[in-house]
C-alpha atoms as a PDB file:
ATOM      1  CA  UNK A   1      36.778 -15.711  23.533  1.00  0.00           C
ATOM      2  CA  UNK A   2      34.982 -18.888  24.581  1.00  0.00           C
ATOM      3  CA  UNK A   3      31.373 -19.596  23.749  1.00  0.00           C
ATOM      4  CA  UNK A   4      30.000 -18.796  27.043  1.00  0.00           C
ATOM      5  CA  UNK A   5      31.610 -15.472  27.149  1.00  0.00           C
ATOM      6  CA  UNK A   6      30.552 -14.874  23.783  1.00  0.00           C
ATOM      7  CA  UNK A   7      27.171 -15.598  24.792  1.00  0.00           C
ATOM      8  CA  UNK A   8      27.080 -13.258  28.294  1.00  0.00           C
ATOM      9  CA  UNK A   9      28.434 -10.582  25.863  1.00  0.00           C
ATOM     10  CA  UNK A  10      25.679 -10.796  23.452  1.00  0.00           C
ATOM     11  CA  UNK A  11      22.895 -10.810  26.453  1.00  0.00           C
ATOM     12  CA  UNK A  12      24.462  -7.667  28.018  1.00  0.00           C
ATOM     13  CA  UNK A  13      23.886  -6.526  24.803  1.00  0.00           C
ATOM     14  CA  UNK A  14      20.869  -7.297  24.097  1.00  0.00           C
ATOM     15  CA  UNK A  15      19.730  -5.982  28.050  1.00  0.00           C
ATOM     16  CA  UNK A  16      21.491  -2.994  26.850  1.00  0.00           C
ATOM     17  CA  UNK A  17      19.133  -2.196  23.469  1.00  0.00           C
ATOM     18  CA  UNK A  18      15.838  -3.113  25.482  1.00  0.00           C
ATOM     19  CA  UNK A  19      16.805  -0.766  28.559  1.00  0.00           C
ATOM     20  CA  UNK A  20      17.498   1.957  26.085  1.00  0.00           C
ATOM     21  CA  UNK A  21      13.970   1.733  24.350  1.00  0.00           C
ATOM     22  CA  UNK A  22      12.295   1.719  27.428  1.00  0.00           C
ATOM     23  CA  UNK A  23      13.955   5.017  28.649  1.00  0.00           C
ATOM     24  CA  UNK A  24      13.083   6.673  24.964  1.00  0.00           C
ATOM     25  CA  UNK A  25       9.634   5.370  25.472  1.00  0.00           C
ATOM     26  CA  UNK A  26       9.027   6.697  29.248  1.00  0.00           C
ATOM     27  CA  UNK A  27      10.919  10.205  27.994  1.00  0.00           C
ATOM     28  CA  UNK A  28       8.999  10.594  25.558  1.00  0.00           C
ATOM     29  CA  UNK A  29       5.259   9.972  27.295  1.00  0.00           C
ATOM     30  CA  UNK A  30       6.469  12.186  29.803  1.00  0.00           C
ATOM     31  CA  UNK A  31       7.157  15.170  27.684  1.00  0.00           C
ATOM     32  CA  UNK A  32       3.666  14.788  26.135  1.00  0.00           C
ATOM     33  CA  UNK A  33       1.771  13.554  29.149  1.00  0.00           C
ATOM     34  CA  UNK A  34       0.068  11.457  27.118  1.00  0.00           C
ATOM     35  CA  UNK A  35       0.781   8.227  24.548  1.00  0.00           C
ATOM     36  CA  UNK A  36       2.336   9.684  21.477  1.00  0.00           C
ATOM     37  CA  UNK A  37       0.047  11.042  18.552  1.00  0.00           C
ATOM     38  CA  UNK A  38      -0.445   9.389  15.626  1.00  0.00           C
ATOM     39  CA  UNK A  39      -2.306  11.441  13.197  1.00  0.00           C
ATOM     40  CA  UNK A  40      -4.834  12.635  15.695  1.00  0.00           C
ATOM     41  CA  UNK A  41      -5.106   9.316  16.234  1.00  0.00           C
ATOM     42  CA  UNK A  42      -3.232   7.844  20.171  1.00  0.00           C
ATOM     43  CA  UNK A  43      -1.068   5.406  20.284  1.00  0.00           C
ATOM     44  CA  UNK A  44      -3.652   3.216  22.007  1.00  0.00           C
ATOM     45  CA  UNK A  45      -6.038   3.635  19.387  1.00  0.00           C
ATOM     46  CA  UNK A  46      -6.027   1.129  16.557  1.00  0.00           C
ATOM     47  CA  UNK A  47      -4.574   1.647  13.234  1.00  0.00           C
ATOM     48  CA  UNK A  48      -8.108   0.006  12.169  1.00  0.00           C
ATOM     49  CA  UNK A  49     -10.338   2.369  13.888  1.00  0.00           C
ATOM     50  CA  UNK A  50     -12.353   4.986  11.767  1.00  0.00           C
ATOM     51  CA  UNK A  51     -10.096   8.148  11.363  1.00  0.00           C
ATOM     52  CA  UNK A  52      -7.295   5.890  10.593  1.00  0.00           C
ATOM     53  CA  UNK A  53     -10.022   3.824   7.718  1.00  0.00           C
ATOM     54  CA  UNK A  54     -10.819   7.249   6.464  1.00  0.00           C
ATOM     55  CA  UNK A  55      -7.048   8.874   6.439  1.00  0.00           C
ATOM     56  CA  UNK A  56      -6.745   5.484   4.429  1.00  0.00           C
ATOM     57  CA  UNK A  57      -9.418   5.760   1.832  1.00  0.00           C
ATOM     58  CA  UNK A  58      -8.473   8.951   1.124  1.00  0.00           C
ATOM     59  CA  UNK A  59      -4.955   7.928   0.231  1.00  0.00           C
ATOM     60  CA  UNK A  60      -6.353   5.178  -1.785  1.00  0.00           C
ATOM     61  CA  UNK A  61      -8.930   7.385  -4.095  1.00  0.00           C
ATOM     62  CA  UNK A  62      -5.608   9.593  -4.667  1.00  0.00           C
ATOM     63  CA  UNK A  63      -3.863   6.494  -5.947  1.00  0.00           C
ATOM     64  CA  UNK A  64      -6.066   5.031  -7.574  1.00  0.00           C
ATOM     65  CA  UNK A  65      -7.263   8.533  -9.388  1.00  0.00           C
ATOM     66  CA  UNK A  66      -3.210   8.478 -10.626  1.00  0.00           C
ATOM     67  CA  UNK A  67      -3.451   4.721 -11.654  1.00  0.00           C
ATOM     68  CA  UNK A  68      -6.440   5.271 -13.902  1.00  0.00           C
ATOM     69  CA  UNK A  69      -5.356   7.827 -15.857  1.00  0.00           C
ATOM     70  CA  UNK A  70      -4.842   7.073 -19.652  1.00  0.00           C
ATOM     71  CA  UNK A  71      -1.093   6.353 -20.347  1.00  0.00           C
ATOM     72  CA  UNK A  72       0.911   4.001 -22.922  1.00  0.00           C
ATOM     73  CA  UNK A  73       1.207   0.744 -20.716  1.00  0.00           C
ATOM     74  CA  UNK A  74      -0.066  -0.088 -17.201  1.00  0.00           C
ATOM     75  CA  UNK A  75       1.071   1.354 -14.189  1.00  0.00           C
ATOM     76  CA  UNK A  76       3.173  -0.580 -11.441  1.00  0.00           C
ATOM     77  CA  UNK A  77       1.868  -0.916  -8.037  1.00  0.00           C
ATOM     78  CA  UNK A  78      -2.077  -0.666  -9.122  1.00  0.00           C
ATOM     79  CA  UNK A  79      -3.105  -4.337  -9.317  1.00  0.00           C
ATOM     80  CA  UNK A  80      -3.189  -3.833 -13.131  1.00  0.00           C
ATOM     81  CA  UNK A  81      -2.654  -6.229 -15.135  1.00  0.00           C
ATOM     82  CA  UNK A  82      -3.748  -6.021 -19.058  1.00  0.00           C
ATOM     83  CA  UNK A  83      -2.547  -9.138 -20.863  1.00  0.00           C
ATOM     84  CA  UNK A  84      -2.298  -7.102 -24.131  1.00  0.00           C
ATOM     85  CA  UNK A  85       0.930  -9.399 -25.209  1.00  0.00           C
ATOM     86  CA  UNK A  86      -1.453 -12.164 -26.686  1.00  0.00           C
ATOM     87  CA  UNK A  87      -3.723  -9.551 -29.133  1.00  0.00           C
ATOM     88  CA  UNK A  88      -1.043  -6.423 -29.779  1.00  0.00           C
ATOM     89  CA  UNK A  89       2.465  -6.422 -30.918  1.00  0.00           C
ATOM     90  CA  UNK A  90       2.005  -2.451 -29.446  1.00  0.00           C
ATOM     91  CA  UNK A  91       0.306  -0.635 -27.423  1.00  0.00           C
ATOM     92  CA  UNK A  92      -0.322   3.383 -28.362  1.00  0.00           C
ATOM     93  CA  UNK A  93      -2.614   3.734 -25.680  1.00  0.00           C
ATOM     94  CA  UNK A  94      -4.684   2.714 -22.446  1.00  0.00           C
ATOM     95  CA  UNK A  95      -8.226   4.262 -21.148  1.00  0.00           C
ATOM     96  CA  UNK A  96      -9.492   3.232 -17.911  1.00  0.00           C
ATOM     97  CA  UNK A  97     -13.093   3.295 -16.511  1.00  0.00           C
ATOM     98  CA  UNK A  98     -13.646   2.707 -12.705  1.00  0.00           C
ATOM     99  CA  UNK A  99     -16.954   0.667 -12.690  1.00  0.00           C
ATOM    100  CA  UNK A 100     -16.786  -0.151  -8.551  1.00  0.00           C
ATOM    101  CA  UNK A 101     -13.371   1.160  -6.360  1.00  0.00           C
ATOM    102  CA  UNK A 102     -12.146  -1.512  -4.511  1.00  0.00           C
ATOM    103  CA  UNK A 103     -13.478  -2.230  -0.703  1.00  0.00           C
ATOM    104  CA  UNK A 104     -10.999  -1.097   1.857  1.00  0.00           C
ATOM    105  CA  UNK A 105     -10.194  -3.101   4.666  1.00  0.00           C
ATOM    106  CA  UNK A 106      -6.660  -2.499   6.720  1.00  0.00           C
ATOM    107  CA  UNK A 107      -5.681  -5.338   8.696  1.00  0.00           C
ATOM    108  CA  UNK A 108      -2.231  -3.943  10.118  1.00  0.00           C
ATOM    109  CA  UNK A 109       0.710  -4.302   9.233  1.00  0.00           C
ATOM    110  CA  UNK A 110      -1.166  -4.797   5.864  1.00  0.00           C
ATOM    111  CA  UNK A 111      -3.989  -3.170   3.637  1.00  0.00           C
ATOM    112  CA  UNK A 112      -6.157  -4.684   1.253  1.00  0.00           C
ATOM    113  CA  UNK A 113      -8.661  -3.256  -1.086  1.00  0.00           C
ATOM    114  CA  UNK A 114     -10.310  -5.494  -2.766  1.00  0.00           C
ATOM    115  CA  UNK A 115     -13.769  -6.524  -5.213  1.00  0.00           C
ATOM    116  CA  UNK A 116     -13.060  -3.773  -7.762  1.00  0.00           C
ATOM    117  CA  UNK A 117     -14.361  -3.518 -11.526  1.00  0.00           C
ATOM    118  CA  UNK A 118     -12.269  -1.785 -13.821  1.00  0.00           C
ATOM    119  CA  UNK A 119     -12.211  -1.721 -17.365  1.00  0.00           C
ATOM    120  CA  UNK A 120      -9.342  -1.024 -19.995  1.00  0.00           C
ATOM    121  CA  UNK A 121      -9.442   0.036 -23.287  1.00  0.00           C
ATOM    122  CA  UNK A 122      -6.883  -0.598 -25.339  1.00  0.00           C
ATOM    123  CA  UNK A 123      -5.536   0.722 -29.114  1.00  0.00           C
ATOM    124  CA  UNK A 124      -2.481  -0.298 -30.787  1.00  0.00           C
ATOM    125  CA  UNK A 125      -1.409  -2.159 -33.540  1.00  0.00           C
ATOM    126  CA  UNK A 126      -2.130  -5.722 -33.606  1.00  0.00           C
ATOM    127  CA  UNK A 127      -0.282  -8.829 -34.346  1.00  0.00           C
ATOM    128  CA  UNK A 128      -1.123  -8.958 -38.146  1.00  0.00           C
ATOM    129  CA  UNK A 129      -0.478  -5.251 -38.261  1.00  0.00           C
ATOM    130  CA  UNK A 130      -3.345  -3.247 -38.400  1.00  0.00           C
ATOM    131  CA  UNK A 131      -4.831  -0.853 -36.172  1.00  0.00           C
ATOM    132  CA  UNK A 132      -6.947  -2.390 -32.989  1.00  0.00           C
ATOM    133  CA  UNK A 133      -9.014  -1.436 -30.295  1.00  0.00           C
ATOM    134  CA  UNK A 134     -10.053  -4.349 -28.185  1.00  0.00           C
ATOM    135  CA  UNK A 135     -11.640  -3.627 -24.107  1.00  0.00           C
ATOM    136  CA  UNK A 136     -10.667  -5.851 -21.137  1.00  0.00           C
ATOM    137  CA  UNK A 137     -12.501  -6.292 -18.137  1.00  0.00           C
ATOM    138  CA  UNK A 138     -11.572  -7.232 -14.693  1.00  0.00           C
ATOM    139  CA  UNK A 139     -14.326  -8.038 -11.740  1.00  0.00           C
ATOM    140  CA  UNK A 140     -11.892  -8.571  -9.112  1.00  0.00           C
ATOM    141  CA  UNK A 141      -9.349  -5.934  -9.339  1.00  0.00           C
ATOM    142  CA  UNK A 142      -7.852  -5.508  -5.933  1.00  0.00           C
ATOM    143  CA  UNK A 143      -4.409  -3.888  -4.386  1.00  0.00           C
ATOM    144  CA  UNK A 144      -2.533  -5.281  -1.510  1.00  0.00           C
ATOM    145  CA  UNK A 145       0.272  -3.487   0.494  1.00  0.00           C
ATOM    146  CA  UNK A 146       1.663  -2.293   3.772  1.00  0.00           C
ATOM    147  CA  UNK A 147      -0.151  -0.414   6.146  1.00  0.00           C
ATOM    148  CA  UNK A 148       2.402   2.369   8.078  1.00  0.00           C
ATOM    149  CA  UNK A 149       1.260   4.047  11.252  1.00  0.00           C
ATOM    150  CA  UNK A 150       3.613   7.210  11.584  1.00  0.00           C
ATOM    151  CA  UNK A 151       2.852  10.539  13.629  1.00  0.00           C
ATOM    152  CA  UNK A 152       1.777  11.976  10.697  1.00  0.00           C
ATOM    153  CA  UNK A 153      -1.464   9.614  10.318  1.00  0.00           C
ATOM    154  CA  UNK A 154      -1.257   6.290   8.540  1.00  0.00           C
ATOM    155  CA  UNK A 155       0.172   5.034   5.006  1.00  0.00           C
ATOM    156  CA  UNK A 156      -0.620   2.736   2.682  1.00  0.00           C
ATOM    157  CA  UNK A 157       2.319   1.517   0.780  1.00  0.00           C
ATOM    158  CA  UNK A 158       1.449  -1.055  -2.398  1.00  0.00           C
ATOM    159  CA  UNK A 159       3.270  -4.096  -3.534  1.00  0.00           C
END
């Protein structure tokens, strides 16, 4: 083929894709007569608006309820991050305390929740061998992910 037949194929193409979304779209507003639900939530409605924000926070108290609870190293995907390597040689066990939940604020396609306090307790044995209990303290823990607006209400997905 020659480059400018290459080309028209690839537009047809391309025409072809955007045509078909367009029918799925129109199909499917007609069989609902209205913009597609999300959640309880319309299309038309923002992801940001206030059922979406609460759908949201609830998802985030449930994770971070999970990523609090006392285990033998830190969770991934919490914004926890316990630099234990510099006073342990091993850790036997982490307790968390929740001073202040990090703030909430979705900015789509994104979430952040940020301006937390959390502290971590931490036993073990440390680096000369003996038992050791030492507490870290963060002001600014925070969590930072995707934001996913399905028909079943909204997600929030962390890195």
């Amino acid at each position: 083929m020659r480059r400018r037949t290459a080309w028209v194929v690839i537009a047809v193409a391309a025409a072809a894709v955007i045509v078909a979304v367009l029918v799925w779209l129109a199909v499917s507003t007609a069989q609902t007569g209205s913009p597609r639900a999300l959640g309880g939530m319309t299309a038309a409605e923002p992801a940001t608006g206030p059922e979406a924000t609460a759908l949201a926070q609830q998802q985030l108290d449930t994770r971070l309820a999970a990523c609090t609870e006392s285990a033998a190293e830190a969770p991934d995907s919490c914004g926890i991050a316990i630099p234990w390597t510099a006073d342990f040689a091993a850790v036997d066990g982490i307790r968390y305390r929740v001073e202040k939940t990090p703030e909430l604020t979705l900015t789509p396609p994104t979430f952040r929740a940020d301006d937390g306090i959390l502290v971590a307790t931490v036993t073990g044995t440390g680096l000369d061998g003996t038992a050791k209990t030492l507490t870290y303290r963060t002001e600014n823990w925070m969590l930072r992910g995707d934001l996913r607006v399905k028909r079943a209400g909204v997600g929030l997905v962390p890195w």
